[in-house]
C-alpha atoms as a PDB file:
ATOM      1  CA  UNK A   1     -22.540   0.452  12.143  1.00  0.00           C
ATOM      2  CA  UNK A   2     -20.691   3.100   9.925  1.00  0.00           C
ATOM      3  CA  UNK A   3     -18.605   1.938   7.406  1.00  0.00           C
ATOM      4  CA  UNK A   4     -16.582   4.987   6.664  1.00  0.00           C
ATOM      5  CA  UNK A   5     -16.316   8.783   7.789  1.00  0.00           C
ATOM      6  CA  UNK A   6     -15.875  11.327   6.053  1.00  0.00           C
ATOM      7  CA  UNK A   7     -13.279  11.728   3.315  1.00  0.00           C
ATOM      8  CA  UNK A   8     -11.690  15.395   2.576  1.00  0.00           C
ATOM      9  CA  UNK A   9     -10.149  15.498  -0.855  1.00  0.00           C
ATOM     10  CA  UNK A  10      -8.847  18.967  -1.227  1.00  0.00           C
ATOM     11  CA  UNK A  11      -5.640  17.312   0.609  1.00  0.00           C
ATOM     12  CA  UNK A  12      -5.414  14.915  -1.635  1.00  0.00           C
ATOM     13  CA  UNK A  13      -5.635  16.744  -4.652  1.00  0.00           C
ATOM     14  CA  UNK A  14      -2.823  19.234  -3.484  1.00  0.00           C
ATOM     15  CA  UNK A  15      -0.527  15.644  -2.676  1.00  0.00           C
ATOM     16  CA  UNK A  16      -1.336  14.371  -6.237  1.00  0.00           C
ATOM     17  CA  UNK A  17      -0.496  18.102  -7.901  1.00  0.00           C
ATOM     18  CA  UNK A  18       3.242  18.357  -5.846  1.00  0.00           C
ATOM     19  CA  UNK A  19       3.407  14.742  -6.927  1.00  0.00           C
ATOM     20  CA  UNK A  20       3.603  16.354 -10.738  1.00  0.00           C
ATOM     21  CA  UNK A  21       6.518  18.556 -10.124  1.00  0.00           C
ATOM     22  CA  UNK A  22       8.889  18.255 -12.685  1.00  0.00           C
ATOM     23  CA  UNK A  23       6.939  15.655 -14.596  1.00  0.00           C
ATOM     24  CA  UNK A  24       4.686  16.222 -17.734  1.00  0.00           C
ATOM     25  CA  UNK A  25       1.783  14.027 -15.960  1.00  0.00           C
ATOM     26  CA  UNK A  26       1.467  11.605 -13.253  1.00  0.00           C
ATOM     27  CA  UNK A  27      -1.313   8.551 -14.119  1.00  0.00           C
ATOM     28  CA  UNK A  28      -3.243   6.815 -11.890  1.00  0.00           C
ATOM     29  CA  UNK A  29      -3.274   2.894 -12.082  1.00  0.00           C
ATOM     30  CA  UNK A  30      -5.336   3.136 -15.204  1.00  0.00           C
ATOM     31  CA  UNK A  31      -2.617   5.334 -17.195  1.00  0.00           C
ATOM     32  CA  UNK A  32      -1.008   2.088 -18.432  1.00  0.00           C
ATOM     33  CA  UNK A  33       0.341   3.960 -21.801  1.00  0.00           C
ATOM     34  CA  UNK A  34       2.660   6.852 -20.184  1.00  0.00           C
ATOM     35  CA  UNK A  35       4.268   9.241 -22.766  1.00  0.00           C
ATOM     36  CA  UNK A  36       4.931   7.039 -25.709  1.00  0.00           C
ATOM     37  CA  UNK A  37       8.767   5.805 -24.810  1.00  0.00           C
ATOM     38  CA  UNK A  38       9.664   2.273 -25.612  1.00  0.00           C
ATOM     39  CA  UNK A  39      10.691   1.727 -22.153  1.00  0.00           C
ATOM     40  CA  UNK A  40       7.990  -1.306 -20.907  1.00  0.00           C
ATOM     41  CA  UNK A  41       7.692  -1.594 -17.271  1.00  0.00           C
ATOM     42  CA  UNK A  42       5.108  -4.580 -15.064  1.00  0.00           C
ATOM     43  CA  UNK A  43       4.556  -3.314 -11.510  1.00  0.00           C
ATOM     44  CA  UNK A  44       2.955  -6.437  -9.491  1.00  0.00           C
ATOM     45  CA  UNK A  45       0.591  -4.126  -7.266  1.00  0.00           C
ATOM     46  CA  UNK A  46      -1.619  -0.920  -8.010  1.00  0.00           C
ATOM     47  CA  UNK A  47       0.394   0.375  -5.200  1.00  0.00           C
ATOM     48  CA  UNK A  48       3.600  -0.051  -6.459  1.00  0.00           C
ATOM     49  CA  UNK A  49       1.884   0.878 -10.204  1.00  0.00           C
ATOM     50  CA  UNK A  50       0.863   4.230  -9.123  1.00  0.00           C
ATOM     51  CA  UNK A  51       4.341   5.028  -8.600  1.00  0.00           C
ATOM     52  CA  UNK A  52       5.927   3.397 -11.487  1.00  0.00           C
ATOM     53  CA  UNK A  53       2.902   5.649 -13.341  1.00  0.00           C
ATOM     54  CA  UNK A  54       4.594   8.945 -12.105  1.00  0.00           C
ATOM     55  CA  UNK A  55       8.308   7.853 -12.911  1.00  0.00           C
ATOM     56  CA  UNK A  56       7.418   7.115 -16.728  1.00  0.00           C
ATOM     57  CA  UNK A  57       4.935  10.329 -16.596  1.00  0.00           C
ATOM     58  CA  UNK A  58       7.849  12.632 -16.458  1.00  0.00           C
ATOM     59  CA  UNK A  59      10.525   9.854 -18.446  1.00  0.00           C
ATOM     60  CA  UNK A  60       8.874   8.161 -20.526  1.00  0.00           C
ATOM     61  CA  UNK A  61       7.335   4.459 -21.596  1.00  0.00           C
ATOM     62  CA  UNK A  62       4.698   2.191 -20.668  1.00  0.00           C
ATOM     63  CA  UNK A  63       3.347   0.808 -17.621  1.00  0.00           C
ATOM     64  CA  UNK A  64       0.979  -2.413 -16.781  1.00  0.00           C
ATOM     65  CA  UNK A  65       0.056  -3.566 -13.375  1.00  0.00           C
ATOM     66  CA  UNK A  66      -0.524  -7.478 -12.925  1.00  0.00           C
ATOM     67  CA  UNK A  67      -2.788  -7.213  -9.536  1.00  0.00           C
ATOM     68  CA  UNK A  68      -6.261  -5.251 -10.398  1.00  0.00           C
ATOM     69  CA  UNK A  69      -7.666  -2.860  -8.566  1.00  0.00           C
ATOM     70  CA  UNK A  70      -9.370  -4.244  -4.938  1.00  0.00           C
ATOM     71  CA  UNK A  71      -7.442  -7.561  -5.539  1.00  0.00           C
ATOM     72  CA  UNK A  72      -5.536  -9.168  -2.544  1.00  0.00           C
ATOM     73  CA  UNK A  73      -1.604  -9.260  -3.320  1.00  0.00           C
ATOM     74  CA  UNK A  74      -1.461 -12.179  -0.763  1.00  0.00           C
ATOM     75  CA  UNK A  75      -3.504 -14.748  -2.900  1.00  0.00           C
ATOM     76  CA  UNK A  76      -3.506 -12.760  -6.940  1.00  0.00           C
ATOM     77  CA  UNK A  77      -2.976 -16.017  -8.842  1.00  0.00           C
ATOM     78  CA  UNK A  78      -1.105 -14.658 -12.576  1.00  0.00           C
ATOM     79  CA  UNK A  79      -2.522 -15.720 -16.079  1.00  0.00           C
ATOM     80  CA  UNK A  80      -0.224 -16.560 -18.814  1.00  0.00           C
ATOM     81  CA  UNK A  81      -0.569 -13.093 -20.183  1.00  0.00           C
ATOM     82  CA  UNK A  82       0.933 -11.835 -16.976  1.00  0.00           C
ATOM     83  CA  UNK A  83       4.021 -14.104 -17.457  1.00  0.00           C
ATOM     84  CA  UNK A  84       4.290 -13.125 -21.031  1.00  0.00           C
ATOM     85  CA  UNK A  85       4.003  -9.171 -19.592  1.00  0.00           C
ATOM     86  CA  UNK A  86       6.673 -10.114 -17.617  1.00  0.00           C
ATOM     87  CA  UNK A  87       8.749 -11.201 -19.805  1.00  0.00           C
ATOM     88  CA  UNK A  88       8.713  -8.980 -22.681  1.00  0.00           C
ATOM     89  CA  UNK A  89       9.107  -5.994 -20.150  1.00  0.00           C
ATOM     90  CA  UNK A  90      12.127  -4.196 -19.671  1.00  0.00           C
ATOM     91  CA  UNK A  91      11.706  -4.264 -15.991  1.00  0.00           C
ATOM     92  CA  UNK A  92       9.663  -6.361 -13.554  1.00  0.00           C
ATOM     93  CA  UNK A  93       8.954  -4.198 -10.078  1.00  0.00           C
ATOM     94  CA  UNK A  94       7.258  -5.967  -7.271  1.00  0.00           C
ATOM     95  CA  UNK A  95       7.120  -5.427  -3.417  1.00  0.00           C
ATOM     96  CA  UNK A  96       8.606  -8.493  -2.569  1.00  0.00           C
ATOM     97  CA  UNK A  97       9.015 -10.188   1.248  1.00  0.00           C
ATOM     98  CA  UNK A  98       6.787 -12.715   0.778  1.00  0.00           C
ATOM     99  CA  UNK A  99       3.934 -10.433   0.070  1.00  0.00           C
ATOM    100  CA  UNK A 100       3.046 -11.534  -3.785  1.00  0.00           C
ATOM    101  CA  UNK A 101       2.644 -15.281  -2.574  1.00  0.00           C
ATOM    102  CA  UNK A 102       0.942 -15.917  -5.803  1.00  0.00           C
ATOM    103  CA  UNK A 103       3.272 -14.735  -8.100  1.00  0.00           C
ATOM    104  CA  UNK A 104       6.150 -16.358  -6.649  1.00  0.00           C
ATOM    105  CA  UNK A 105       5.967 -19.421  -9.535  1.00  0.00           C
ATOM    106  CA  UNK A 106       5.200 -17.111 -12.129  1.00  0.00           C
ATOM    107  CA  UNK A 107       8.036 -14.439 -10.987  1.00  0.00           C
ATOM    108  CA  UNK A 108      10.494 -17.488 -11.245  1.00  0.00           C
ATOM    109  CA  UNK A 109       9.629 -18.622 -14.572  1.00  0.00           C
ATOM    110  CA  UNK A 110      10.295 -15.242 -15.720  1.00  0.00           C
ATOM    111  CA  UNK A 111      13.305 -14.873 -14.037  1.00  0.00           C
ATOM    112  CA  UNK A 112      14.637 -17.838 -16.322  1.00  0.00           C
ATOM    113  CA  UNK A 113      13.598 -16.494 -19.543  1.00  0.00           C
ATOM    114  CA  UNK A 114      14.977 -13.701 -19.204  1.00  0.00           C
ATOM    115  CA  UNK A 115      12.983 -11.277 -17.167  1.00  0.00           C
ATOM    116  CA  UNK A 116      14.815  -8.069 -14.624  1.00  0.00           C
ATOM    117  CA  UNK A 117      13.144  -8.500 -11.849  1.00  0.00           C
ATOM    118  CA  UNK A 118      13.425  -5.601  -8.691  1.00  0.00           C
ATOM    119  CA  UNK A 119      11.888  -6.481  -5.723  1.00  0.00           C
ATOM    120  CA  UNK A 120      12.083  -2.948  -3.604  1.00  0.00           C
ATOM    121  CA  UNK A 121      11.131  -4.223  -0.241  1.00  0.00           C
ATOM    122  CA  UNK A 122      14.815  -5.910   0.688  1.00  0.00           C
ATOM    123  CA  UNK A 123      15.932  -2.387   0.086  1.00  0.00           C
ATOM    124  CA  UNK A 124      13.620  -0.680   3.007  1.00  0.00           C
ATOM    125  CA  UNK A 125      15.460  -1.643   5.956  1.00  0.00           C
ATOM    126  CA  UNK A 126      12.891  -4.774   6.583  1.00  0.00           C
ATOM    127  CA  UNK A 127      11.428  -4.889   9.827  1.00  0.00           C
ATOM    128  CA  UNK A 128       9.605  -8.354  10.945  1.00  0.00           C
ATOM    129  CA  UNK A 129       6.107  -8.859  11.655  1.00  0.00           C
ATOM    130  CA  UNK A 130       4.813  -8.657  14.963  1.00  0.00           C
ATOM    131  CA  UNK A 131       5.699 -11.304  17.083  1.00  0.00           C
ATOM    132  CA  UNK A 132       8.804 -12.862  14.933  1.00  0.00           C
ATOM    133  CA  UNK A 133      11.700 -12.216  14.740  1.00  0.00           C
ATOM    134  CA  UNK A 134      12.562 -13.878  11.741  1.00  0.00           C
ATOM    135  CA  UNK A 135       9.688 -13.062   9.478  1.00  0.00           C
ATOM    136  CA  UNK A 136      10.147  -9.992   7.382  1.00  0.00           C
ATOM    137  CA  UNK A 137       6.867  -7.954   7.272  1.00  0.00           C
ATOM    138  CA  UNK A 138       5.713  -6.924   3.662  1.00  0.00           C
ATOM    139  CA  UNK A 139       3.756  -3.922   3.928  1.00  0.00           C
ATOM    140  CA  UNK A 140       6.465  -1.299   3.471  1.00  0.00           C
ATOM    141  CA  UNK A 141       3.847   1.146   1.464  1.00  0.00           C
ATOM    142  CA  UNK A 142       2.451   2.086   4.525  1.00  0.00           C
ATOM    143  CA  UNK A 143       4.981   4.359   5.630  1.00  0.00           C
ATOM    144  CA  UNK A 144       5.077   7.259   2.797  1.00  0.00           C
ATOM    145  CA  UNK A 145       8.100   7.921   3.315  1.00  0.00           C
ATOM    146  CA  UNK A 146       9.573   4.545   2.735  1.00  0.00           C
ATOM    147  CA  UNK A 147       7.585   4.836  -0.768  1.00  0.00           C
ATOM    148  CA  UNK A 148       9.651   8.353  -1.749  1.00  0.00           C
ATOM    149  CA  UNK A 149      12.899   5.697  -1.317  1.00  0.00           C
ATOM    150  CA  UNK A 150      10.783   3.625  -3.433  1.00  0.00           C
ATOM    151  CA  UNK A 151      10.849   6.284  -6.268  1.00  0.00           C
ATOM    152  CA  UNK A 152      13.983   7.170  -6.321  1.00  0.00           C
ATOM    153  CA  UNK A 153      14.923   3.149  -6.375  1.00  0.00           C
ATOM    154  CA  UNK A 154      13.201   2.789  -9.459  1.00  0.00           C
ATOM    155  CA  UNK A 155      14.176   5.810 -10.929  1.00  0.00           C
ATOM    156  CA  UNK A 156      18.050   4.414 -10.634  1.00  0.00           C
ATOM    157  CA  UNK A 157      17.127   0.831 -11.238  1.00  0.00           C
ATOM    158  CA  UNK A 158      15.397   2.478 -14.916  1.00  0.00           C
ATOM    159  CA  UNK A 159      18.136   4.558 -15.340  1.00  0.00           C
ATOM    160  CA  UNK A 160      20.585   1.347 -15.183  1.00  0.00           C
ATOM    161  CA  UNK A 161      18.017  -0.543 -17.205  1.00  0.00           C
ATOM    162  CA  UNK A 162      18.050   2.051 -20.393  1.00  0.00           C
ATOM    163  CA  UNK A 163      21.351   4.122 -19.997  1.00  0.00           C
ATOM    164  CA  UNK A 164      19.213   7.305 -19.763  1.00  0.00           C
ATOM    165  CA  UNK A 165      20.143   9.437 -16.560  1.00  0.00           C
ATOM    166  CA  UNK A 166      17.023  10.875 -17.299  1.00  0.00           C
ATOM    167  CA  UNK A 167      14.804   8.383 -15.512  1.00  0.00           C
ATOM    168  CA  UNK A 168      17.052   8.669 -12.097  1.00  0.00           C
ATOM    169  CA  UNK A 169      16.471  12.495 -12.285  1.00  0.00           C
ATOM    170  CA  UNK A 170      12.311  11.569 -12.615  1.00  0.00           C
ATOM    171  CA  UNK A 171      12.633   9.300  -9.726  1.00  0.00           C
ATOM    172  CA  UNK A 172      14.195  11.812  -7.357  1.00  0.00           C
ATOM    173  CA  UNK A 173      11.376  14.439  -8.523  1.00  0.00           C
ATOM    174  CA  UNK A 174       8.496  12.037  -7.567  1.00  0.00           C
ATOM    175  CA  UNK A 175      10.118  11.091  -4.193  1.00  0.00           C
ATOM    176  CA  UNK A 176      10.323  14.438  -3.597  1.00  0.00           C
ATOM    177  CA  UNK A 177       6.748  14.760  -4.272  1.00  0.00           C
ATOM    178  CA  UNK A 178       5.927  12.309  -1.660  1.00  0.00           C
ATOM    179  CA  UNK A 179       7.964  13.321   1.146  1.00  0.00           C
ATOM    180  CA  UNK A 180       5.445  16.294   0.814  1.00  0.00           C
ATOM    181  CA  UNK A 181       2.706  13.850   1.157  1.00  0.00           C
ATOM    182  CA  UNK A 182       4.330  12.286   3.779  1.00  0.00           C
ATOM    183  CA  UNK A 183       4.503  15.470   5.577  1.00  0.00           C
ATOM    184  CA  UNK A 184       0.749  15.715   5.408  1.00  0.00           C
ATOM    185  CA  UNK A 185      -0.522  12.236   6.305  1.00  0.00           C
ATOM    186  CA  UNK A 186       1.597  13.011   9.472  1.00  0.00           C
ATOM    187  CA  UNK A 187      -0.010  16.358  10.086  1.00  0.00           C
ATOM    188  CA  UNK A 188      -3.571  15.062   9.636  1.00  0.00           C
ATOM    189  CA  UNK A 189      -2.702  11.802  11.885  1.00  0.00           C
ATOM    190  CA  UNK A 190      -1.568  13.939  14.533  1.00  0.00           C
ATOM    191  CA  UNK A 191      -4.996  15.278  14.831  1.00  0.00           C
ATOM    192  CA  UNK A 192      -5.822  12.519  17.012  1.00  0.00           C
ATOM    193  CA  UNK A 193      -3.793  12.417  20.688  1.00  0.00           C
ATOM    194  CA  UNK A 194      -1.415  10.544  21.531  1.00  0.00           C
ATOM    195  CA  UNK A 195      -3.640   8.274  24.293  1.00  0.00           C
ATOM    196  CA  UNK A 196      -6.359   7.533  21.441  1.00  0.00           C
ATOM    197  CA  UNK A 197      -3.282   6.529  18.421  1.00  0.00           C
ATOM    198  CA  UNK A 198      -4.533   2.813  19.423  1.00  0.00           C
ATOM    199  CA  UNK A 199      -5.775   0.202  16.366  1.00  0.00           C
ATOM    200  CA  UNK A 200      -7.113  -2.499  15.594  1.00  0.00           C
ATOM    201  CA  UNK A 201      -7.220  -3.768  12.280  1.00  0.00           C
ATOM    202  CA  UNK A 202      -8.319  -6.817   9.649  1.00  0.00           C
ATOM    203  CA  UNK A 203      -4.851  -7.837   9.517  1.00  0.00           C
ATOM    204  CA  UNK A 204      -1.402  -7.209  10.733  1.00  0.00           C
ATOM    205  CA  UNK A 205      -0.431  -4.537   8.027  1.00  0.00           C
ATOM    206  CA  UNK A 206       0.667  -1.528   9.849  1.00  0.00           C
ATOM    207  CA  UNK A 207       3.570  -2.090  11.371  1.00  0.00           C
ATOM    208  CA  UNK A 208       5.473   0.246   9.435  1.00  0.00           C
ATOM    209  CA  UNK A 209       2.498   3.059   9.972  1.00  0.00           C
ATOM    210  CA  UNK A 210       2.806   2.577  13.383  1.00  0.00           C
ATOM    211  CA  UNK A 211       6.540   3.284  13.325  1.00  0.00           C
ATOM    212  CA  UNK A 212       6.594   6.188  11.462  1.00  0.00           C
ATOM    213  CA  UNK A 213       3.494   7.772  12.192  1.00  0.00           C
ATOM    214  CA  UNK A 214       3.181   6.855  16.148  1.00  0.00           C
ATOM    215  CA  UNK A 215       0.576   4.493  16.654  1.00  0.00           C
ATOM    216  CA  UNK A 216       0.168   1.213  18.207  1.00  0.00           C
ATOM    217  CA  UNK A 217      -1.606  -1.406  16.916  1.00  0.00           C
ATOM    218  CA  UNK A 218      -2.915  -3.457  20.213  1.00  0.00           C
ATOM    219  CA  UNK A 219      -4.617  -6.412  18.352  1.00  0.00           C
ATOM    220  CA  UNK A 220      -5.249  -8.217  14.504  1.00  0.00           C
ATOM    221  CA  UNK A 221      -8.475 -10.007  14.000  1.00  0.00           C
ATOM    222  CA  UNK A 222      -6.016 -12.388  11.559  1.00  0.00           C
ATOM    223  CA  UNK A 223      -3.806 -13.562  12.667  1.00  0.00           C
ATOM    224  CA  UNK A 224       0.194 -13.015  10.787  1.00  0.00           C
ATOM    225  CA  UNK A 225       0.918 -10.646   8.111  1.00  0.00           C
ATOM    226  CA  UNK A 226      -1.115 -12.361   5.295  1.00  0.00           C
ATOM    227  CA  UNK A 227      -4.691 -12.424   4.719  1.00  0.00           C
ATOM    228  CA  UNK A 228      -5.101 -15.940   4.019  1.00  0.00           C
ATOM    229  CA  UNK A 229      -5.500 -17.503   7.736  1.00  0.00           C
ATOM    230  CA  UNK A 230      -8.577 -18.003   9.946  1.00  0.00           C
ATOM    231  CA  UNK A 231      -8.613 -16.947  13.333  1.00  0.00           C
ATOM    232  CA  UNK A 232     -10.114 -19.331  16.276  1.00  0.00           C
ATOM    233  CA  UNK A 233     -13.227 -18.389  18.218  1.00  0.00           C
ATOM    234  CA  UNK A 234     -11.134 -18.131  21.251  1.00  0.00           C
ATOM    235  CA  UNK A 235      -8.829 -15.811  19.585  1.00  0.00           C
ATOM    236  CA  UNK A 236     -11.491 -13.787  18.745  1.00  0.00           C
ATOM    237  CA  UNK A 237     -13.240 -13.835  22.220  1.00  0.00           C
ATOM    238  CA  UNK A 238      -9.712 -12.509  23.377  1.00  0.00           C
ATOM    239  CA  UNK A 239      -9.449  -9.373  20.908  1.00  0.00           C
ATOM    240  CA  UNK A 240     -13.262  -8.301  21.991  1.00  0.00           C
ATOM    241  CA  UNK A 241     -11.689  -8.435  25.742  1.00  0.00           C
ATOM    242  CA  UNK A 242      -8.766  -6.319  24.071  1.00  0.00           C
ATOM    243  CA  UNK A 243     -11.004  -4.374  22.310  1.00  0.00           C
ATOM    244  CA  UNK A 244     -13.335  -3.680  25.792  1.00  0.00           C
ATOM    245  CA  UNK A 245     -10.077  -2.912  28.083  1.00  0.00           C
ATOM    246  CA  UNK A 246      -8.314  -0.218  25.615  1.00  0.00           C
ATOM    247  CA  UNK A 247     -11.815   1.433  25.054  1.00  0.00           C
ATOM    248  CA  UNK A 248     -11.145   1.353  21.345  1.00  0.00           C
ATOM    249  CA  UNK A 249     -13.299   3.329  19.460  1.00  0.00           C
ATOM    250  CA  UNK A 250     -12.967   1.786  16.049  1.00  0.00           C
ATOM    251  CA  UNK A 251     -11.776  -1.360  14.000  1.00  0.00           C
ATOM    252  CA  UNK A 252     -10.394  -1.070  10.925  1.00  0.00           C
ATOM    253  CA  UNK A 253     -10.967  -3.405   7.627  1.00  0.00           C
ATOM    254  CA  UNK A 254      -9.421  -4.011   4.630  1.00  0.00           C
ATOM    255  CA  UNK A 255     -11.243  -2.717   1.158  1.00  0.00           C
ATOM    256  CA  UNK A 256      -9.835  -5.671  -0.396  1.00  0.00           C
ATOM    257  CA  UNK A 257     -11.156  -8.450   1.594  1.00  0.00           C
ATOM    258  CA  UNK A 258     -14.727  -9.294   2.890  1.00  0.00           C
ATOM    259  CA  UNK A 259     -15.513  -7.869   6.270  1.00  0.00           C
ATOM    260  CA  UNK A 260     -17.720 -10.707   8.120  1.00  0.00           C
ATOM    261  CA  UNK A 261     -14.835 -11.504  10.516  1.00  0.00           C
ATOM    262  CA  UNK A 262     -14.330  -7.505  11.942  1.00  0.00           C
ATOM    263  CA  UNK A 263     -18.383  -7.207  11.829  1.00  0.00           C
ATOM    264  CA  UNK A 264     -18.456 -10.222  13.811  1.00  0.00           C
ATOM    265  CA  UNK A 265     -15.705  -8.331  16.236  1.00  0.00           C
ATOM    266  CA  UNK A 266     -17.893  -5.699  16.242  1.00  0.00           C
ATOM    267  CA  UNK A 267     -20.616  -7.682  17.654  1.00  0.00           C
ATOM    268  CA  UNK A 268     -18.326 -10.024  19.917  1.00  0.00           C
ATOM    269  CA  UNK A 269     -17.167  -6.671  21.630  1.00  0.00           C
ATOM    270  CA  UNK A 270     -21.152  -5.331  22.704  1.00  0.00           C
ATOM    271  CA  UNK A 271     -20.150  -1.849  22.675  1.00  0.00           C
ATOM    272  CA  UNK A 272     -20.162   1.080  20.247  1.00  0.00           C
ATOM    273  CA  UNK A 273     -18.117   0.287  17.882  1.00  0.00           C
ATOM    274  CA  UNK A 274     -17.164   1.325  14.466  1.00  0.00           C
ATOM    275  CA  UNK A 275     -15.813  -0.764  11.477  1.00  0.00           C
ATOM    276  CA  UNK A 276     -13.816   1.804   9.164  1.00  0.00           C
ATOM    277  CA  UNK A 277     -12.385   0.588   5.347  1.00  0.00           C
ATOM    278  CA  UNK A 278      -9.500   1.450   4.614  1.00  0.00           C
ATOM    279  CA  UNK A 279      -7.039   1.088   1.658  1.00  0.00           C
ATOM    280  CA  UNK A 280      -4.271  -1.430   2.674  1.00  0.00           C
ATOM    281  CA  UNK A 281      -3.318  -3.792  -0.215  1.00  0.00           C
ATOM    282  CA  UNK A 282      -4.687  -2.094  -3.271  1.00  0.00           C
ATOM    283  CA  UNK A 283      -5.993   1.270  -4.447  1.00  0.00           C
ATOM    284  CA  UNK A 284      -9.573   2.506  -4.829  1.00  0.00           C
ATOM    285  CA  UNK A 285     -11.308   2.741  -8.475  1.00  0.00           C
ATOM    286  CA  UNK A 286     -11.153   5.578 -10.488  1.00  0.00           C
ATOM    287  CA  UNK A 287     -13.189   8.200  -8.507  1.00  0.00           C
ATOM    288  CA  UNK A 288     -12.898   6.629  -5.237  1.00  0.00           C
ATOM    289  CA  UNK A 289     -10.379   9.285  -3.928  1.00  0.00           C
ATOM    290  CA  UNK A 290      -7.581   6.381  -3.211  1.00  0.00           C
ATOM    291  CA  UNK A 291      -7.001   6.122  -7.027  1.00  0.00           C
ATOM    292  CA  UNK A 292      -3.191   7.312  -6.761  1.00  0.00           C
ATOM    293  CA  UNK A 293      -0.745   6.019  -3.850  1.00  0.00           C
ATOM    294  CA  UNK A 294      -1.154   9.671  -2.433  1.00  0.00           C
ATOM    295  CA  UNK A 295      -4.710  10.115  -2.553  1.00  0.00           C
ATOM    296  CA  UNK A 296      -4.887   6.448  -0.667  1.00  0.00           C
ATOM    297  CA  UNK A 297      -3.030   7.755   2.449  1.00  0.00           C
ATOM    298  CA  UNK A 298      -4.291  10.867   2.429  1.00  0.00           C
ATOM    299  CA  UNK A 299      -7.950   9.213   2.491  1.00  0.00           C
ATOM    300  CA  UNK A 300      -6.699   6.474   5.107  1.00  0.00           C
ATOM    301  CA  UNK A 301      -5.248   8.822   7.208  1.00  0.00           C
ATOM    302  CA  UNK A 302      -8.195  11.111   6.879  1.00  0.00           C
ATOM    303  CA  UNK A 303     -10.414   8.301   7.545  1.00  0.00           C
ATOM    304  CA  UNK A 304      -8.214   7.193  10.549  1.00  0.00           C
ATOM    305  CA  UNK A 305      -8.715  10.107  12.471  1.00  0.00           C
ATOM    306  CA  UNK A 306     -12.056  10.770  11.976  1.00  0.00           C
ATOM    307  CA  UNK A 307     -12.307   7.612  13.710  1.00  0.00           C
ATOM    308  CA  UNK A 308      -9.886   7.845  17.131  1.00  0.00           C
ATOM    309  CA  UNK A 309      -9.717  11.870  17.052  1.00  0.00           C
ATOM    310  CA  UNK A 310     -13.659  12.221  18.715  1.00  0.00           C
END
């Protein structure tokens, strides 16, 4: 079975360029030392690092990222040289909802010595995960748009931080940046009609996708919003049927967790089939073309309808 379709990077390249207006440079997850400001900042995801990497581009400081590239946010378990990051920084930035379940000790202790902490997902309008009603669902990234609030959020929250405006004005520049990219992930998923915009995925982490961008998701091979259960065989018997009924041309799995539970979907279901990776809970490596939070939906989305659009 294919395990990925073609990727077009000229898109991306264009999103990452916009994503520079009105900055000096916009880093990757690797450009931990930003412009040489004092200004220390510890994002908890390469997601949420990306962006925090394009705020200090164009105001200044330095930037570390706890979670490493293709790590699972669910179950990242922090060293004591994360804590001590954490502390010393002038701002803490993490996703928050009960995604970093790992962190939450470490975020805690911290807190008490001393550490700002700005969790940015309480400030998205929530919406909970499938099937609850009380259980807010984490993965807020996966709606662009949601992200360009993100960067003007932090932006403000630095601006509060340091007393320099300056870091506001950055913020609203690289939200603007990503509306733009927002604009595009929606033109390229459109590509695919409305009566094939049917998923199925590794885990139930596109429920904000699906809201913004159209979609419905009809099944999740794990069950819940984290990565960290175990489905039953009769639970998976019932997703093939799903799988079968919707004539579902492709399931979709997670680059940062192992794949033997969709391939054995794949199998389960006894028709062609393809498993597609995407980028859900971290970005790609350098080179990967998901190495920036715009380059990663421009790939997924890419990748997406390569997969439903034939």
């Amino acid at each position: 079975m294919a395990r990925g379709l073609s990727i077009r990077t000229a898109a991306g390249a264009a999103a990452v360029a916009l994503g520079l207006a009105g900055c000096t440079a916009a880093g990757g997850v690797g450009a931990s030392e930003s412009t040489g400001g004092s200004v220390s900042v510890v994002a908890s995801t390469t997601i949420l690092g990306s962006v925090v990497d394009q705020v200090l581009a164009c105001g200044g400081g330095q930037a570390q990222t706890l979670i490493p590239v293709g790590a699972d946010p669910h179950d990242y378990s922090p060293s004591s040289a994360d804590v001590a990051a954490m502390v010393n920084a002038n701002l803490v930035i993490t996703n928050g909802l009960g995604l970093e379940e790992g962190l939450t000790s470490a975020l805690e202790t911290a807190k008490e010595d001393g550490a700002t902490v700005f969790e940015v997902g309480p400030a998205l309008d929530p919406q909970p995960l499938a099937g609850t009603t009380d259980s807010p669902d984490p993965h807020v990234w996966m709606d662009v748009s949601r992200m360009a609030t993100v960067a003007a959020l932090i932006g403000d929250e630095l601006a509060t931080v340091t007393g320099d405006s300056n870091y506001a004005t950055c913020g609203t520049s690289v939200a603007a940046a990503l509306t733009v990219t927002d604009g595009e992930v929606r033109a390229i998923l459109h590509t695919v009609p409305e009566s094939q915009r049917i998923m199925v995925t590794d885990h139930d982490a596109f429920g904000y996708f699906s809201l913004a961008y159209g979609y419905t998701t009809a099944g999740v091979v794990i069950p819940g919003g984290s990565t960290l259960a175990q489905p039953s065989s009769s639970e998976l018997a019932s997703l093939a049927d799903t799988v079968r009924t919707t004539g579902v041309k492709a399931i979709f799995a997670n680059t940062a967790n192992p794949t033997a539970l969709v391939d054995a979907l794949a199998q389960e279901v006894g028709t062609q089939v393809t498993v597609v990776e995407l980028y859900v809970g971290s970005l790609g490596a350098t080179g990967s073309g998901a190495d920036t939070y715009q380059t990663m939906m421009l790939t997924n989305a890419h990748r997406i309808a390569d997969a439903l659009a034939g």
